[in-house]
PDB file of N, CA and C in Angstrom:
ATOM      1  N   UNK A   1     -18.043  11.074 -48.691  1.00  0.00           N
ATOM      2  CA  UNK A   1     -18.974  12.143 -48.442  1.00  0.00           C
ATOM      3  C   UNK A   1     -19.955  12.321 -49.600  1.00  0.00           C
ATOM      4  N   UNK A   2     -19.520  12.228 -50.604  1.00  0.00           N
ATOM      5  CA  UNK A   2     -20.115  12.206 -52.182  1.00  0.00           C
ATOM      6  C   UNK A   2     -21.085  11.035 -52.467  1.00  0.00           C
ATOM      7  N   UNK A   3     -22.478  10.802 -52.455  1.00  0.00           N
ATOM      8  CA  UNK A   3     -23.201   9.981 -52.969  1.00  0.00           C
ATOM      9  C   UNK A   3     -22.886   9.104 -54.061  1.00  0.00           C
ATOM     10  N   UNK A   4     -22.633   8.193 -54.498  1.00  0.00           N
ATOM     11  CA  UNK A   4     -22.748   7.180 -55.614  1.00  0.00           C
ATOM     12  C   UNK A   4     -23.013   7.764 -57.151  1.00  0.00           C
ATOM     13  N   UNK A   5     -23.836   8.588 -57.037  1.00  0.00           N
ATOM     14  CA  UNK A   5     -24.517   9.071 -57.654  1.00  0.00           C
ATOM     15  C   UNK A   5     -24.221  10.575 -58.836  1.00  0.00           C
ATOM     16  N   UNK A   6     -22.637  10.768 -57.934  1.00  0.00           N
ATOM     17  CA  UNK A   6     -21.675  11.933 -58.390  1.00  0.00           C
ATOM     18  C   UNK A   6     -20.091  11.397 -58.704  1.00  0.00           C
ATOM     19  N   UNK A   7     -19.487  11.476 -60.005  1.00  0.00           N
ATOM     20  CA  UNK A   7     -18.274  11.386 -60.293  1.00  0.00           C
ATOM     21  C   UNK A   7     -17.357  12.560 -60.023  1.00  0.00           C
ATOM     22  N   UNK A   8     -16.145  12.298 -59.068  1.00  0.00           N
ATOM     23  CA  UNK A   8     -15.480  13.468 -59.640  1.00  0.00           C
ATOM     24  C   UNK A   8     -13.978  13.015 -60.479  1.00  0.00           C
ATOM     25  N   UNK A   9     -14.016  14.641 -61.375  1.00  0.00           N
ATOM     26  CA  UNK A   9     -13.010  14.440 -62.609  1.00  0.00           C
ATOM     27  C   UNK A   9     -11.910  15.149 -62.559  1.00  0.00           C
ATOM     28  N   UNK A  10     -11.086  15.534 -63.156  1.00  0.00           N
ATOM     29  CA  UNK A  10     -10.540  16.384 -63.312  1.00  0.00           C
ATOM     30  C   UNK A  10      -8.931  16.412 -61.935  1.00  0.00           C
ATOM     31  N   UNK A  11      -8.317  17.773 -62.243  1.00  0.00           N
ATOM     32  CA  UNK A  11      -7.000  17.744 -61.231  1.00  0.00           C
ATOM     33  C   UNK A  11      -7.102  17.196 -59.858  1.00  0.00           C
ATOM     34  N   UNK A  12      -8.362  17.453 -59.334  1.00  0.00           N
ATOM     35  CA  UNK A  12      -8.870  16.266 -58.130  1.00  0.00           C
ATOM     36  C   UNK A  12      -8.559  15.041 -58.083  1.00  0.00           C
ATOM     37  N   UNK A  13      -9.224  14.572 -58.928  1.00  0.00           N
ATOM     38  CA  UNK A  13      -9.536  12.859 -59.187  1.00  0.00           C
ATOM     39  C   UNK A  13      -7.927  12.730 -59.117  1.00  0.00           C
ATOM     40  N   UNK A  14      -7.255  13.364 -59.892  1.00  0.00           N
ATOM     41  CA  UNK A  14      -6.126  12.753 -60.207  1.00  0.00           C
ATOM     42  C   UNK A  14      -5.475  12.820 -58.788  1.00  0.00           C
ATOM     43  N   UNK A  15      -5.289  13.893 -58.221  1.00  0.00           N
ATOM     44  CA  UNK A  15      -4.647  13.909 -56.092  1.00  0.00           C
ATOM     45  C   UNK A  15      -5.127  12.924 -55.863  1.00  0.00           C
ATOM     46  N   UNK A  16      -6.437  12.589 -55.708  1.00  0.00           N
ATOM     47  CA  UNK A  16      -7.074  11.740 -54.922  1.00  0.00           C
ATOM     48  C   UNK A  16      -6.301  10.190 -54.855  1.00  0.00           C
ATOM     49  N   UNK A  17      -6.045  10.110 -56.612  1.00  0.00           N
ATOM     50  CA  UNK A  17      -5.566   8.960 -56.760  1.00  0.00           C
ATOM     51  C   UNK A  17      -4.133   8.575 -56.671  1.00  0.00           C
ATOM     52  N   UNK A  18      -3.473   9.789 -56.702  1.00  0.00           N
ATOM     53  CA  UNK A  18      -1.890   9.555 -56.738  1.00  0.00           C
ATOM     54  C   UNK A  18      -1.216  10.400 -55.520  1.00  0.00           C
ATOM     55  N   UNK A  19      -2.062  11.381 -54.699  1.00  0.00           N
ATOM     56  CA  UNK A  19      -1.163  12.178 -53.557  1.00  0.00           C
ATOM     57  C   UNK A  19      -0.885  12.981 -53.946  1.00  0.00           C
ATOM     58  N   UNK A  20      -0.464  13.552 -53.220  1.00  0.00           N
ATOM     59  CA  UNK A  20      -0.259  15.164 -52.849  1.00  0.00           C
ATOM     60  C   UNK A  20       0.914  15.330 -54.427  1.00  0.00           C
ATOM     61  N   UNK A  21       2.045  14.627 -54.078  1.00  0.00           N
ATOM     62  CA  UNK A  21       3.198  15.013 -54.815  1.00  0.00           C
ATOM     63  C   UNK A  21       3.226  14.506 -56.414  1.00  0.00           C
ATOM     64  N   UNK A  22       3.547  15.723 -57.355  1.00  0.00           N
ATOM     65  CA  UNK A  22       3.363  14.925 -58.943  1.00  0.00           C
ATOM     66  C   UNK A  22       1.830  15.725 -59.061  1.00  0.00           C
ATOM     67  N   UNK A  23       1.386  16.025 -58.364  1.00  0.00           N
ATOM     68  CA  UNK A  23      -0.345  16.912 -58.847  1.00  0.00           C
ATOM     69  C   UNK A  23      -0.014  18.233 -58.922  1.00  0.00           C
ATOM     70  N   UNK A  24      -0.680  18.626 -59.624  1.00  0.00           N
ATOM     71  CA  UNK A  24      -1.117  20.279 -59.191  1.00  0.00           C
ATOM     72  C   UNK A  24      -2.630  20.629 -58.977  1.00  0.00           C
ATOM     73  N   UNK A  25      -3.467  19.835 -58.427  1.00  0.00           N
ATOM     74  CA  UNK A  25      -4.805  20.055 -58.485  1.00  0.00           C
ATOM     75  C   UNK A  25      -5.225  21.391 -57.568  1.00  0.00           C
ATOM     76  N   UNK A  26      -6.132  21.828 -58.295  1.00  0.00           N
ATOM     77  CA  UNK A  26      -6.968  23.340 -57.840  1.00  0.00           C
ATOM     78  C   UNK A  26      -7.951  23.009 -57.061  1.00  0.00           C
ATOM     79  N   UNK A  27      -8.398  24.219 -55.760  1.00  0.00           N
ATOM     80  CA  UNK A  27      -9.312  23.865 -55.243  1.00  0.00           C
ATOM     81  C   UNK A  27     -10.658  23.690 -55.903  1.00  0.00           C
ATOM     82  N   UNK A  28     -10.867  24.107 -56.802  1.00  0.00           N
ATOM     83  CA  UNK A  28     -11.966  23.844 -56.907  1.00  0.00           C
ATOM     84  C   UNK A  28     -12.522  21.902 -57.745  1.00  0.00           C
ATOM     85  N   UNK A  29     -13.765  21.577 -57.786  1.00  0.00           N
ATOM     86  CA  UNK A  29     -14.147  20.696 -57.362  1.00  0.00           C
ATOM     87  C   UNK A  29     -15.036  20.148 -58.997  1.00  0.00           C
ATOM     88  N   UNK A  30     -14.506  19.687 -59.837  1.00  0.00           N
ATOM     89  CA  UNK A  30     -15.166  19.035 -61.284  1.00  0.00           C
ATOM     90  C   UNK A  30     -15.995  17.627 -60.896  1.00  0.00           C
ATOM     91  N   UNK A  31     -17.315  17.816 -61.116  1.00  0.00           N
ATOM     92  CA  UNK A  31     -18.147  16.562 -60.733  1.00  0.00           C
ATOM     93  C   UNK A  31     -19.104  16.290 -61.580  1.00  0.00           C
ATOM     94  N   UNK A  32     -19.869  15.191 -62.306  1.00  0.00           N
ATOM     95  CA  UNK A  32     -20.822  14.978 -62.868  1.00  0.00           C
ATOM     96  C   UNK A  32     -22.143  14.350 -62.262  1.00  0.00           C
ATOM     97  N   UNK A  33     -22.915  14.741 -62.794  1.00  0.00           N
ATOM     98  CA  UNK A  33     -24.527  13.926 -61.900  1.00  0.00           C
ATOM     99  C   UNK A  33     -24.870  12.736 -63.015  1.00  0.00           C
ATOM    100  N   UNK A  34     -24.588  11.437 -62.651  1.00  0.00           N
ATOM    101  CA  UNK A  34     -24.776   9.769 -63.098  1.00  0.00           C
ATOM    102  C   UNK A  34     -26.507   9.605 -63.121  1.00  0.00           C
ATOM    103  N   UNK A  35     -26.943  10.448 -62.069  1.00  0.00           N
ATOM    104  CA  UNK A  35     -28.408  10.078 -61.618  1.00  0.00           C
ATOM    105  C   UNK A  35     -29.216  11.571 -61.400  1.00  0.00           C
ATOM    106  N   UNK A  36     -30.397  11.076 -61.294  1.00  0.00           N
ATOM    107  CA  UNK A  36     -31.379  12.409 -60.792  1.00  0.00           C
ATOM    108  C   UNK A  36     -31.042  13.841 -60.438  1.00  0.00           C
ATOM    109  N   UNK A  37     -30.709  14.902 -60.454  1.00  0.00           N
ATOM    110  CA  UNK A  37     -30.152  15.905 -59.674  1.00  0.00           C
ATOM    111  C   UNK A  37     -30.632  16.393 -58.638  1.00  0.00           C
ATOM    112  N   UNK A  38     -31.738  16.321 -58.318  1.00  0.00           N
ATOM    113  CA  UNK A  38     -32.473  16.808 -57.551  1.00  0.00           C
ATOM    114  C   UNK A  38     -31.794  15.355 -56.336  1.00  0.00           C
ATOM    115  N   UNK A  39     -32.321  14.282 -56.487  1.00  0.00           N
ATOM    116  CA  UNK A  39     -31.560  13.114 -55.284  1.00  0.00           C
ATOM    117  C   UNK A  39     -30.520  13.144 -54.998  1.00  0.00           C
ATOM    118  N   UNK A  40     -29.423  13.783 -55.817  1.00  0.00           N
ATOM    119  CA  UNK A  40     -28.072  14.011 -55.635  1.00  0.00           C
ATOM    120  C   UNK A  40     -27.753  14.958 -54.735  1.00  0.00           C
ATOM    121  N   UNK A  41     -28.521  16.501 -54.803  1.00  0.00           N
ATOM    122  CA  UNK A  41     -28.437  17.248 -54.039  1.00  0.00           C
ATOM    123  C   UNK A  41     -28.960  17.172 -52.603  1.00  0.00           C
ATOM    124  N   UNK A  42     -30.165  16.549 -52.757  1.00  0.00           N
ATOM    125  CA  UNK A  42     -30.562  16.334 -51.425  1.00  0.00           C
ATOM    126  C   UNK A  42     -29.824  14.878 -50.718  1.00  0.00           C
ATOM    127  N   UNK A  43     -29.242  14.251 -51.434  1.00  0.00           N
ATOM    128  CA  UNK A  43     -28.285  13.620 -50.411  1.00  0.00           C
ATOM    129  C   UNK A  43     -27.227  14.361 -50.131  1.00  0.00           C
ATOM    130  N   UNK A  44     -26.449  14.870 -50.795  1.00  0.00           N
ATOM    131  CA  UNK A  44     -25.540  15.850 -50.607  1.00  0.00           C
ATOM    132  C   UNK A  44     -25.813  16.548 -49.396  1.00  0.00           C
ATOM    133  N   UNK A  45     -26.649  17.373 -49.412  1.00  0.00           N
ATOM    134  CA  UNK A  45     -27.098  18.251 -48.250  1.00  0.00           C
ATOM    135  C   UNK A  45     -27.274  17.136 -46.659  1.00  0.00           C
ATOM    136  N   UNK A  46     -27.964  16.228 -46.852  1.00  0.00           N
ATOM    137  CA  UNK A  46     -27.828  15.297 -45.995  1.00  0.00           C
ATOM    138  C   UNK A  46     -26.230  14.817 -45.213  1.00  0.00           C
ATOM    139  N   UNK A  47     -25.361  14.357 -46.530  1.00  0.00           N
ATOM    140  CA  UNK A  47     -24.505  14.021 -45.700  1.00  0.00           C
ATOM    141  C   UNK A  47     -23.554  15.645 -44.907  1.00  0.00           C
ATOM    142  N   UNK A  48     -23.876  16.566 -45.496  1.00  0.00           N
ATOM    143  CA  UNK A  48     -23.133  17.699 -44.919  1.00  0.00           C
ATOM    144  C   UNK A  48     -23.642  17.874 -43.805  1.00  0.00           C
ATOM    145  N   UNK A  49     -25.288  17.945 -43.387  1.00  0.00           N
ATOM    146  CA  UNK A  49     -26.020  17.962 -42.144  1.00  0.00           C
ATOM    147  C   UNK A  49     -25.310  17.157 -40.886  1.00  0.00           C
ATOM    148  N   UNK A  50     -24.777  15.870 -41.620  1.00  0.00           N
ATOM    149  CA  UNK A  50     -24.418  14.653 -40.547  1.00  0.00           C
ATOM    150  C   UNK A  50     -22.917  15.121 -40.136  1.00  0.00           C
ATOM    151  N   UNK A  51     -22.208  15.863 -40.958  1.00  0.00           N
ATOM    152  CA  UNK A  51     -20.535  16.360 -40.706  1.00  0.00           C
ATOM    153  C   UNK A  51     -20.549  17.488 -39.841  1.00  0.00           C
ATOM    154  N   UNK A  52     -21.952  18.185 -40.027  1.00  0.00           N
ATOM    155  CA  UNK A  52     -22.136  19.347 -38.942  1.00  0.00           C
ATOM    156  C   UNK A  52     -22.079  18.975 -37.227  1.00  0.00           C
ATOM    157  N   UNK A  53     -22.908  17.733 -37.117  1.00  0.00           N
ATOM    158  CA  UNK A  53     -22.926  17.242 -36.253  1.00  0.00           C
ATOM    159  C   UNK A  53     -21.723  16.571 -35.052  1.00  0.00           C
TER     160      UNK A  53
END
């Protein structure tokens, strides 16, 4: 869902990579911008448009 263009870090990354069990990750969401911010967001917004659908 995340453009190329965005890393995410943090108690996330780590679920993402190992599962549910052994994490304690929080909802909320640690990410960095690699590229432009402004292109990041507007892809962002893009792919959320297409999940609406």
């Amino acid at each position: 869902m995340l453009p190329d263009s965005v890393a995410i870090k943090g108690g996330l990354a780590i679920k993402m990579q190992r599962g549910e069990l052994g994490t304690r990750a929080t909802s909320d969401l640690d990410g960095v911008f690699l590229r432009d911010y402004e292109t990041t967001i507007a892809q962002i917004r893009e792919h959320l448009k297409s999940d609406e659908q």
